[in-house]
PDB file of N, CA and C in Angstrom:
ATOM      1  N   UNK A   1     -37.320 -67.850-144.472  1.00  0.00           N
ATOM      2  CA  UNK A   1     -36.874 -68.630-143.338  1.00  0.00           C
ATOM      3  C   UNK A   1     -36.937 -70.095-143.722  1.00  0.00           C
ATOM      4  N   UNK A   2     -35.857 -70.777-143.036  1.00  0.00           N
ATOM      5  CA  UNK A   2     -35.718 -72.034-143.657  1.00  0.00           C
ATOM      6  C   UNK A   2     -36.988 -73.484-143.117  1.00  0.00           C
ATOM      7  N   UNK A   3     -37.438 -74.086-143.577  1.00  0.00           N
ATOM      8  CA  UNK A   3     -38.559 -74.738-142.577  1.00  0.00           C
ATOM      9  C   UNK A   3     -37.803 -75.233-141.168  1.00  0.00           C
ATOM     10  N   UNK A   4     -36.272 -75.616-140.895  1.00  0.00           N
ATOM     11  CA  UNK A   4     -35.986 -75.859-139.923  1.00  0.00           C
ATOM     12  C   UNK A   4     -35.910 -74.819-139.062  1.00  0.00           C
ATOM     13  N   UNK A   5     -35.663 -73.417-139.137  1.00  0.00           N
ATOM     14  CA  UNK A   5     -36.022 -71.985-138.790  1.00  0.00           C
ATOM     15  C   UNK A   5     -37.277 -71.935-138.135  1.00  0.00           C
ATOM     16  N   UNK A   6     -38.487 -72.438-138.959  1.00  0.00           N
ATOM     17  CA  UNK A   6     -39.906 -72.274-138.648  1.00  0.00           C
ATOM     18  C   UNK A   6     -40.142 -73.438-137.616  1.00  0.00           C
ATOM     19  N   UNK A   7     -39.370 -74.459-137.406  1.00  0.00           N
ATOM     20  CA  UNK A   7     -39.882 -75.463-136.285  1.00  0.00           C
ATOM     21  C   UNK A   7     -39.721 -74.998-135.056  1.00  0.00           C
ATOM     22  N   UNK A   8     -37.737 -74.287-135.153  1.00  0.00           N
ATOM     23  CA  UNK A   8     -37.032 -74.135-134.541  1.00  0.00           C
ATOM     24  C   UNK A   8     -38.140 -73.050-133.271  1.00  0.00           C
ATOM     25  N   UNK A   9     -38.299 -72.146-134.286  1.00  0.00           N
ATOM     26  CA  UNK A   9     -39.202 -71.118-133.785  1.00  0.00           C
ATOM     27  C   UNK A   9     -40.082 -71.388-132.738  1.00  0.00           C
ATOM     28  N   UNK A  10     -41.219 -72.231-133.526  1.00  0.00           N
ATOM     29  CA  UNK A  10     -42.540 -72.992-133.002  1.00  0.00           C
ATOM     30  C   UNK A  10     -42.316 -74.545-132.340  1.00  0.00           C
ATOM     31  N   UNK A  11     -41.174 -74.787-131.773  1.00  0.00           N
ATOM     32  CA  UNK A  11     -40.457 -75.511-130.517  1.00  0.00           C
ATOM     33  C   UNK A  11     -40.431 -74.569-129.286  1.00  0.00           C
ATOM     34  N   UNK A  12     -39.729 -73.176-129.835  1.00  0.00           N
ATOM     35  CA  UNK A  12     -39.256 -72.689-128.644  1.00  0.00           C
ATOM     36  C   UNK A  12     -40.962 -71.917-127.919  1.00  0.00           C
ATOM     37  N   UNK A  13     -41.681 -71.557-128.828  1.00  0.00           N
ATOM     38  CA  UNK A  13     -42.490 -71.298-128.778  1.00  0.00           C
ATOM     39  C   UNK A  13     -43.517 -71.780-127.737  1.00  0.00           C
ATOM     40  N   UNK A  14     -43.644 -73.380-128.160  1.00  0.00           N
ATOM     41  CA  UNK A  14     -44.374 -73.866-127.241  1.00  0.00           C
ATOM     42  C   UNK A  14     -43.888 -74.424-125.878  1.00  0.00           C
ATOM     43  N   UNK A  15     -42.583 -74.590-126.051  1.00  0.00           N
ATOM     44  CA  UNK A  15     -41.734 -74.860-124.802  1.00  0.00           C
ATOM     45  C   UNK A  15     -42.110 -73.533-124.002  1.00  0.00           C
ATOM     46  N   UNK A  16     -42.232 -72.380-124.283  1.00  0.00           N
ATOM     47  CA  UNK A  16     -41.893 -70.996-123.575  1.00  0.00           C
ATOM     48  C   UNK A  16     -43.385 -71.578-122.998  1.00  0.00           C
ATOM     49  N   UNK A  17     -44.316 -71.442-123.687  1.00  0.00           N
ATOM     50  CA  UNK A  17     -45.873 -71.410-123.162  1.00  0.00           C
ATOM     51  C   UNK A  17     -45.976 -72.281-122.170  1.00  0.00           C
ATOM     52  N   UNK A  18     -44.976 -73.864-122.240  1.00  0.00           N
ATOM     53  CA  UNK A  18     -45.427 -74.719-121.468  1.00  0.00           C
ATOM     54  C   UNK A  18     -44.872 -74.260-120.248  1.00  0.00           C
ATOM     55  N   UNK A  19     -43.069 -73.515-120.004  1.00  0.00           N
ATOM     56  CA  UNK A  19     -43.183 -72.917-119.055  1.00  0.00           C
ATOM     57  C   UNK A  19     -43.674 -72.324-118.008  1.00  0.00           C
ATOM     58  N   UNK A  20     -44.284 -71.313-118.961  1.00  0.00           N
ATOM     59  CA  UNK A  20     -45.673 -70.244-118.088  1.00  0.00           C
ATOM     60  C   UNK A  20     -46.701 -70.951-117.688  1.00  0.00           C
ATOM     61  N   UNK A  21     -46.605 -72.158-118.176  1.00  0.00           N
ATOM     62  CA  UNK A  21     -48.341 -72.649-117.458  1.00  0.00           C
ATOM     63  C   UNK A  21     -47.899 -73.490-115.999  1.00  0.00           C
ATOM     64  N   UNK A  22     -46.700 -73.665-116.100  1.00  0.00           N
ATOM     65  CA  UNK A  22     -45.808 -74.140-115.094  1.00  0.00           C
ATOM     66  C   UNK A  22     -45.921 -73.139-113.669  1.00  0.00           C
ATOM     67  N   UNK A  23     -45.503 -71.990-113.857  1.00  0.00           N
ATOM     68  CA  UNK A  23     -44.944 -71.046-113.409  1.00  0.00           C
ATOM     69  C   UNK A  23     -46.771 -70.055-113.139  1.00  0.00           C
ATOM     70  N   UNK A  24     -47.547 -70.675-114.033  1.00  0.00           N
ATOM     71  CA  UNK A  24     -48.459 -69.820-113.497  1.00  0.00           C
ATOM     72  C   UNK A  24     -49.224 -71.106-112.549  1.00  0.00           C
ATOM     73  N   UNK A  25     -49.143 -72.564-112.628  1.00  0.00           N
ATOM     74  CA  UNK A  25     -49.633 -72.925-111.661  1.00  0.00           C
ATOM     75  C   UNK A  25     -48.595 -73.234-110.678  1.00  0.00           C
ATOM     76  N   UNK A  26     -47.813 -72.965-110.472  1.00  0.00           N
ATOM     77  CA  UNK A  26     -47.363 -72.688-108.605  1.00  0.00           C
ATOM     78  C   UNK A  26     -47.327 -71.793-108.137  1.00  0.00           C
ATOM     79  N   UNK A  27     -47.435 -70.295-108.936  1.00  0.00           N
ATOM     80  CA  UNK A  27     -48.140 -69.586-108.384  1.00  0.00           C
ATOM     81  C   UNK A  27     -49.999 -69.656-107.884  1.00  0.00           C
ATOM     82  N   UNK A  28     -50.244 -70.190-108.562  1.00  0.00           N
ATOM     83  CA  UNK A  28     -51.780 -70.089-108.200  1.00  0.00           C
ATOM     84  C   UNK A  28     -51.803 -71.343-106.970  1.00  0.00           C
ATOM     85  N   UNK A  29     -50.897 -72.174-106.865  1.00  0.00           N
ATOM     86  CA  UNK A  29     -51.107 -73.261-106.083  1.00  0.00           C
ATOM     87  C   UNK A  29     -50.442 -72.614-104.602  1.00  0.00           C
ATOM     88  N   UNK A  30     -49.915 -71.295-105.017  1.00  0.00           N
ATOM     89  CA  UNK A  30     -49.360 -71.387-103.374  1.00  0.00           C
ATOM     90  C   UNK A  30     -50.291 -69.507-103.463  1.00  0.00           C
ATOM     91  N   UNK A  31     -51.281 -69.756-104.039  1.00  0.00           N
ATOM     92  CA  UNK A  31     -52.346 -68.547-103.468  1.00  0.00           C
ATOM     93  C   UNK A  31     -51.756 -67.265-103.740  1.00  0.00           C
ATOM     94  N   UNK A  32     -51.098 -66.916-104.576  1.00  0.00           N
ATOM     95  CA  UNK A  32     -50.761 -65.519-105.066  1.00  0.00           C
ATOM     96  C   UNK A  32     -50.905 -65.036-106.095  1.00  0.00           C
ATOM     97  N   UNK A  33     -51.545 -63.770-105.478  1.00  0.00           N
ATOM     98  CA  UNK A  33     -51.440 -63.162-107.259  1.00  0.00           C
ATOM     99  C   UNK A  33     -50.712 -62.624-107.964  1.00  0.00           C
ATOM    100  N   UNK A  34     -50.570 -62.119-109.145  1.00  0.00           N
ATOM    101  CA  UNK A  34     -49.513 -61.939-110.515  1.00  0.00           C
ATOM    102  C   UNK A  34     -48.571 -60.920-109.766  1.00  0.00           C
ATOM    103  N   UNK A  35     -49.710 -59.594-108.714  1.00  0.00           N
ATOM    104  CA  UNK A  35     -49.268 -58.696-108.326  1.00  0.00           C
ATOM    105  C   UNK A  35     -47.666 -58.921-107.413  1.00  0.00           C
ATOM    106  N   UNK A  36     -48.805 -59.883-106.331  1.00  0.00           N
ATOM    107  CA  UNK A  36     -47.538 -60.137-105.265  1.00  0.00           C
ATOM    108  C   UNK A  36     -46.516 -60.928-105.735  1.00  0.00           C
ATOM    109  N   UNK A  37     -47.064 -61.930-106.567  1.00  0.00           N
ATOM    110  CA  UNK A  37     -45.467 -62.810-106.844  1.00  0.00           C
ATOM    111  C   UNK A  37     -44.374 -61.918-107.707  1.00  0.00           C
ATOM    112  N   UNK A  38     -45.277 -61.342-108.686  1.00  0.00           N
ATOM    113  CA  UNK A  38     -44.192 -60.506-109.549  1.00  0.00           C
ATOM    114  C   UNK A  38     -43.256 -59.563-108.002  1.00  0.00           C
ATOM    115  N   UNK A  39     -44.382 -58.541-107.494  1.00  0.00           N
ATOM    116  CA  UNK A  39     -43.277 -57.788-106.361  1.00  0.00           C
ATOM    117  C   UNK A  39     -42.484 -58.596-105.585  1.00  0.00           C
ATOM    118  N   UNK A  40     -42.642 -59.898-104.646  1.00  0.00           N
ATOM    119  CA  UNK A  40     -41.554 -60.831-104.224  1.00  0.00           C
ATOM    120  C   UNK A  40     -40.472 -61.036-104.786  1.00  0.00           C
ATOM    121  N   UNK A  41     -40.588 -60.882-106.331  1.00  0.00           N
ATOM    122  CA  UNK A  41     -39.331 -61.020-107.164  1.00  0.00           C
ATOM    123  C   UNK A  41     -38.859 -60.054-107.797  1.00  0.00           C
ATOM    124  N   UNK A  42     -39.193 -59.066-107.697  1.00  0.00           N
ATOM    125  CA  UNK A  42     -38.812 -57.798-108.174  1.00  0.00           C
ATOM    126  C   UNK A  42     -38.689 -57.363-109.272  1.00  0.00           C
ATOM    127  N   UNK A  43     -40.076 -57.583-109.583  1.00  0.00           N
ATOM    128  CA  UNK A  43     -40.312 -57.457-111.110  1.00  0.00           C
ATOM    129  C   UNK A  43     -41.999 -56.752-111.151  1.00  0.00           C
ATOM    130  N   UNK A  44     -42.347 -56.724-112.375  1.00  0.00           N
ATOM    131  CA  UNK A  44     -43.798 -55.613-112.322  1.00  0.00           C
ATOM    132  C   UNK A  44     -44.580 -56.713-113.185  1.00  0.00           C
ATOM    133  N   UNK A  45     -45.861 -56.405-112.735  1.00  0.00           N
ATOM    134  CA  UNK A  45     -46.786 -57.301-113.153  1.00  0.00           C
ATOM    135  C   UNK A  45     -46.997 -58.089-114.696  1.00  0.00           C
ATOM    136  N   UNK A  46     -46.340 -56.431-115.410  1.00  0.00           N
ATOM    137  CA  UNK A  46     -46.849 -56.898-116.752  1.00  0.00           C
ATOM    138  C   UNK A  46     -45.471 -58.115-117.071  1.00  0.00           C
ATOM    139  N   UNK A  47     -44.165 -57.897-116.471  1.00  0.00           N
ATOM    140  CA  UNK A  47     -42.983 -58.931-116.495  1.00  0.00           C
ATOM    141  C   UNK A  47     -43.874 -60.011-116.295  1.00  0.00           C
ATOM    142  N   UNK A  48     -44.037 -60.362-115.292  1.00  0.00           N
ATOM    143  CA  UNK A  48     -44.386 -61.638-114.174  1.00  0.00           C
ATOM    144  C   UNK A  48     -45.598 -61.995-115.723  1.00  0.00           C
ATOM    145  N   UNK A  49     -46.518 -61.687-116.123  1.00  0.00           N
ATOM    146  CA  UNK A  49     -48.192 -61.766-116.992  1.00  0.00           C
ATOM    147  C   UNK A  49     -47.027 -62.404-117.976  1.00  0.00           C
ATOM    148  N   UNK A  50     -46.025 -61.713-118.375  1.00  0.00           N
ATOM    149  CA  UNK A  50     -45.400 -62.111-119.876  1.00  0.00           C
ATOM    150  C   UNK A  50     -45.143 -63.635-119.903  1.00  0.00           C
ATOM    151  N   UNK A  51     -43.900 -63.442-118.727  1.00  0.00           N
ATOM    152  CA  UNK A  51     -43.368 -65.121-118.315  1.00  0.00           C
ATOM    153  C   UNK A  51     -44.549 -66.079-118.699  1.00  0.00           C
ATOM    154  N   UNK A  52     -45.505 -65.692-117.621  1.00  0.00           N
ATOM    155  CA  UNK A  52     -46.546 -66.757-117.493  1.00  0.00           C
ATOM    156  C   UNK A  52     -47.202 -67.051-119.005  1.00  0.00           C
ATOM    157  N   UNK A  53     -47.162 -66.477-119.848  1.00  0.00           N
ATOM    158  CA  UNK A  53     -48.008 -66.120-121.768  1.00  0.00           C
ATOM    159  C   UNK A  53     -46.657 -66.528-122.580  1.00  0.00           C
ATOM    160  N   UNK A  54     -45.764 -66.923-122.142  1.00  0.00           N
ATOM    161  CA  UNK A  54     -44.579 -67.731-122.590  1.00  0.00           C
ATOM    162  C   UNK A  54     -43.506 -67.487-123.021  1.00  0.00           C
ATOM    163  N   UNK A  55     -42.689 -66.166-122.356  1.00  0.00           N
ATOM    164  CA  UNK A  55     -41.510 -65.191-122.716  1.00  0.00           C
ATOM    165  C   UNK A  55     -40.873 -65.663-121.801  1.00  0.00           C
ATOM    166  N   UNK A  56     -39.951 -66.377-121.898  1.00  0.00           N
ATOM    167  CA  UNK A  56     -39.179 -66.917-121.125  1.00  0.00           C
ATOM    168  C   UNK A  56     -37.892 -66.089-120.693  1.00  0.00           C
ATOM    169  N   UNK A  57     -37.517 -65.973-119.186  1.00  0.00           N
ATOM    170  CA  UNK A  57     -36.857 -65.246-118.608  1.00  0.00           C
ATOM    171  C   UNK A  57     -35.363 -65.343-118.851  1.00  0.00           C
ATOM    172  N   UNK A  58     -34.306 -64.251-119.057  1.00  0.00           N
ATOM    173  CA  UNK A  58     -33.012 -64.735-119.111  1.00  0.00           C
ATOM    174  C   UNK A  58     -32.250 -64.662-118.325  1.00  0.00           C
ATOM    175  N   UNK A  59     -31.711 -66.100-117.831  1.00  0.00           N
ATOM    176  CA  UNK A  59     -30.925 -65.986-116.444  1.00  0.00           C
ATOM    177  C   UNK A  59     -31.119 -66.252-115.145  1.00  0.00           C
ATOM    178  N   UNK A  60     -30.239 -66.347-114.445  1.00  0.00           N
ATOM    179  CA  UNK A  60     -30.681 -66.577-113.045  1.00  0.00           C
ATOM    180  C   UNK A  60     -31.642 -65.095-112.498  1.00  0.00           C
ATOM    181  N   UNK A  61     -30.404 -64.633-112.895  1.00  0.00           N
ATOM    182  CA  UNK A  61     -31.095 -63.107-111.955  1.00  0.00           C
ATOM    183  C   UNK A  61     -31.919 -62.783-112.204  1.00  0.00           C
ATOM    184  N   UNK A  62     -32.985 -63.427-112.997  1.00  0.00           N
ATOM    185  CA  UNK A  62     -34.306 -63.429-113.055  1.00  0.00           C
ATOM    186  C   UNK A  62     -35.378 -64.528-112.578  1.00  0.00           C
ATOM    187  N   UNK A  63     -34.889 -65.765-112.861  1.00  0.00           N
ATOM    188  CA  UNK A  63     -35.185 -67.216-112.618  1.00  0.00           C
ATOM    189  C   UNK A  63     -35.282 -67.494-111.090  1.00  0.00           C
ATOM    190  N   UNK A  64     -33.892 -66.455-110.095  1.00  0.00           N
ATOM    191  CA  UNK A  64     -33.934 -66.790-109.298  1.00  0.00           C
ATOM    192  C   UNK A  64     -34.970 -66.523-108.496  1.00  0.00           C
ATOM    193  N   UNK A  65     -35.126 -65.178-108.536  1.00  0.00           N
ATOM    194  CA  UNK A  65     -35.805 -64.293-107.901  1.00  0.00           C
ATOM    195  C   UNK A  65     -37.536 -64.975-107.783  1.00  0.00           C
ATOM    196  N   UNK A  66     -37.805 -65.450-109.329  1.00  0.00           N
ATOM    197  CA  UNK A  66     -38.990 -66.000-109.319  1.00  0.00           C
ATOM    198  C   UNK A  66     -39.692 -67.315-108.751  1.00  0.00           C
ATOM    199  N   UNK A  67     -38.184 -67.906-108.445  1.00  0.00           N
ATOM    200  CA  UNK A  67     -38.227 -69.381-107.883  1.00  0.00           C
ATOM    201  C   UNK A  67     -38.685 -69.111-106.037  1.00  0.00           C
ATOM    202  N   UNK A  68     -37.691 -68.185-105.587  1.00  0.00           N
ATOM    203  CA  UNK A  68     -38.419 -67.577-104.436  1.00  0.00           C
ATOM    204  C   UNK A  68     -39.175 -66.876-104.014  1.00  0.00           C
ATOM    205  N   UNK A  69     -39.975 -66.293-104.995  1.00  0.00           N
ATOM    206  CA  UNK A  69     -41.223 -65.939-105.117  1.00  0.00           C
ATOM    207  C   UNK A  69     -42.294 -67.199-105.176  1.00  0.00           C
ATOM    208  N   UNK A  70     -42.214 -68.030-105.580  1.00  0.00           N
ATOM    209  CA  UNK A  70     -43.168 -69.068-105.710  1.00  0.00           C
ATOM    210  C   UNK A  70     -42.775 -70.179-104.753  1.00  0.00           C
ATOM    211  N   UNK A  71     -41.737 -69.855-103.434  1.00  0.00           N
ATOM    212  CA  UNK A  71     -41.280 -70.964-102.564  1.00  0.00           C
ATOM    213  C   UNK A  71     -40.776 -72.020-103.139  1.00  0.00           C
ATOM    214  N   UNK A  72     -40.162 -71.811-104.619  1.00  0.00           N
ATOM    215  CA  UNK A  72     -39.427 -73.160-104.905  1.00  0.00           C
ATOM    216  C   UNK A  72     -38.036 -73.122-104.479  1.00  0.00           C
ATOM    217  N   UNK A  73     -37.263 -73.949-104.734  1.00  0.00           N
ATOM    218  CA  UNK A  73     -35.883 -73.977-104.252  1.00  0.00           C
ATOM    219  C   UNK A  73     -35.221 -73.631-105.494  1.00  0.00           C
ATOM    220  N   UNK A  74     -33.931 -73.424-105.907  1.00  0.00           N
ATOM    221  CA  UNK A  74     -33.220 -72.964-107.158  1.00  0.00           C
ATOM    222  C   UNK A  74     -33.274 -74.482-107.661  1.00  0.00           C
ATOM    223  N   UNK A  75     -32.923 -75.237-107.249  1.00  0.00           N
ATOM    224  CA  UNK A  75     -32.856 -76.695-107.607  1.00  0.00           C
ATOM    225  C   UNK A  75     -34.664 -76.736-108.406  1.00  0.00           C
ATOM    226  N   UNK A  76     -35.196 -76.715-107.626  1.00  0.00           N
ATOM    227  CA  UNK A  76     -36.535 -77.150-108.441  1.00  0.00           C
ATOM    228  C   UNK A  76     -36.955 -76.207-109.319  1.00  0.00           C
ATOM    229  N   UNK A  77     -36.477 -75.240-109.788  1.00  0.00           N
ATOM    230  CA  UNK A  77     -36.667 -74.287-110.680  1.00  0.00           C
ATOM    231  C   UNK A  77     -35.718 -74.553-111.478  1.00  0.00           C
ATOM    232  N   UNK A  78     -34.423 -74.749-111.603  1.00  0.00           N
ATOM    233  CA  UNK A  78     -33.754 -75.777-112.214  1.00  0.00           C
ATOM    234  C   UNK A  78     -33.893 -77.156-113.082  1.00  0.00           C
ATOM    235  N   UNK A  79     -35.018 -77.595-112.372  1.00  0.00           N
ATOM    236  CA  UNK A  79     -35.337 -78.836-113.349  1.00  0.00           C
ATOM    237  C   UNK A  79     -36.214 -78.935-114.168  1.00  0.00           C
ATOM    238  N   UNK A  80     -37.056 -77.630-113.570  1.00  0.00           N
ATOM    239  CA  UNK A  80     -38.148 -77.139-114.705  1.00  0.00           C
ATOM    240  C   UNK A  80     -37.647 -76.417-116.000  1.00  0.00           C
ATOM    241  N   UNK A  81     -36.480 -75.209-115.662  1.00  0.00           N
ATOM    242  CA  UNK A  81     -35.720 -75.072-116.853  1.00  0.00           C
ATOM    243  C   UNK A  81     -35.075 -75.826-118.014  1.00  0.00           C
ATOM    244  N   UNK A  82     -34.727 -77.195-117.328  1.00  0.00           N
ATOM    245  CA  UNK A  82     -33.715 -78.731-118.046  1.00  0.00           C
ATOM    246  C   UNK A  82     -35.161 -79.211-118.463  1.00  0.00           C
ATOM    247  N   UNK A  83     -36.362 -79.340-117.981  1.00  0.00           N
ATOM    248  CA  UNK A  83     -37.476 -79.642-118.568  1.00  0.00           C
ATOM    249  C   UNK A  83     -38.111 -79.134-119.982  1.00  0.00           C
ATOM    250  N   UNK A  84     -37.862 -78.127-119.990  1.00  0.00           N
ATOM    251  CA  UNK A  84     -38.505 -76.761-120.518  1.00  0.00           C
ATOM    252  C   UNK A  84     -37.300 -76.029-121.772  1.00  0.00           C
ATOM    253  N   UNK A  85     -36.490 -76.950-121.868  1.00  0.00           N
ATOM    254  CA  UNK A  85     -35.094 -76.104-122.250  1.00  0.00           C
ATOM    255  C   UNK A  85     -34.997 -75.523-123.164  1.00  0.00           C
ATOM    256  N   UNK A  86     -35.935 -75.996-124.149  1.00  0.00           N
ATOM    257  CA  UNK A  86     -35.969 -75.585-125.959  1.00  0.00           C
ATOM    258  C   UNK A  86     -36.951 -74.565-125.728  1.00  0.00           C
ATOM    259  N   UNK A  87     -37.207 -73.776-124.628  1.00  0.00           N
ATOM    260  CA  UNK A  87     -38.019 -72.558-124.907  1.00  0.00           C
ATOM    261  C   UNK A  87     -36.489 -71.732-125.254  1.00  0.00           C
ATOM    262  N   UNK A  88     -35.495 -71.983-124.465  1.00  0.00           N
ATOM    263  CA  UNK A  88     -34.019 -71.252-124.715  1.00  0.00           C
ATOM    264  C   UNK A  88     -33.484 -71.592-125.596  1.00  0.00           C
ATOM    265  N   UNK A  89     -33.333 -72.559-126.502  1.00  0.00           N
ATOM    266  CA  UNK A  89     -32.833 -73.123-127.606  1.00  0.00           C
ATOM    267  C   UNK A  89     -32.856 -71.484-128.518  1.00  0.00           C
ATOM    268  N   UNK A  90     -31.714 -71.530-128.989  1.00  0.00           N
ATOM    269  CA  UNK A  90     -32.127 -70.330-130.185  1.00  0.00           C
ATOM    270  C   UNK A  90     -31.584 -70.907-131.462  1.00  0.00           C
TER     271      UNK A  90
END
């Protein structure tokens, strides 16, 4: 792998993580656990545990679901994605 390969990697890497720490504190800030927010969004715990450990979700139809799970608006889940973007970078 080329060393720009290996940055590329360990960019998206830590972008993904910084995500989840995102995503795991507004969940914890609006008092829910992994259980309920994951079911609000229709997803299963170990999904919802991943996101948050820095596997970043693909898509709305996943993004969305989680944004209203955590009472954000699509817009503010949106800017965390444009924040966060090089976890998607491939």
């Amino acid at each position: 792998m080329s060393r720009n390969g290996c940055s590329s990697s360990l960019r998206r890497q830590v972008w993904g993580r910084m995500f989840g720490k995102f995503i795991r504190s507004a969940r914890e800030k609006r008092g829910r656990s992994v259980e309920e927010a994951a079911r609000l969004a229709g997803m299963t715990a170990a999904e919802w545990e991943a996101v948050e450990a820095g596997e970043v979700p693909e898509g709305w139809a996943r993004l969305g679901p989680m944004a209203e799970a955590l009472g954000m608006s699509r817009g503010e889940m949106g800017s965390l994605v444009l924040f966060c973007q090089e976890a998607w970078d491939k």
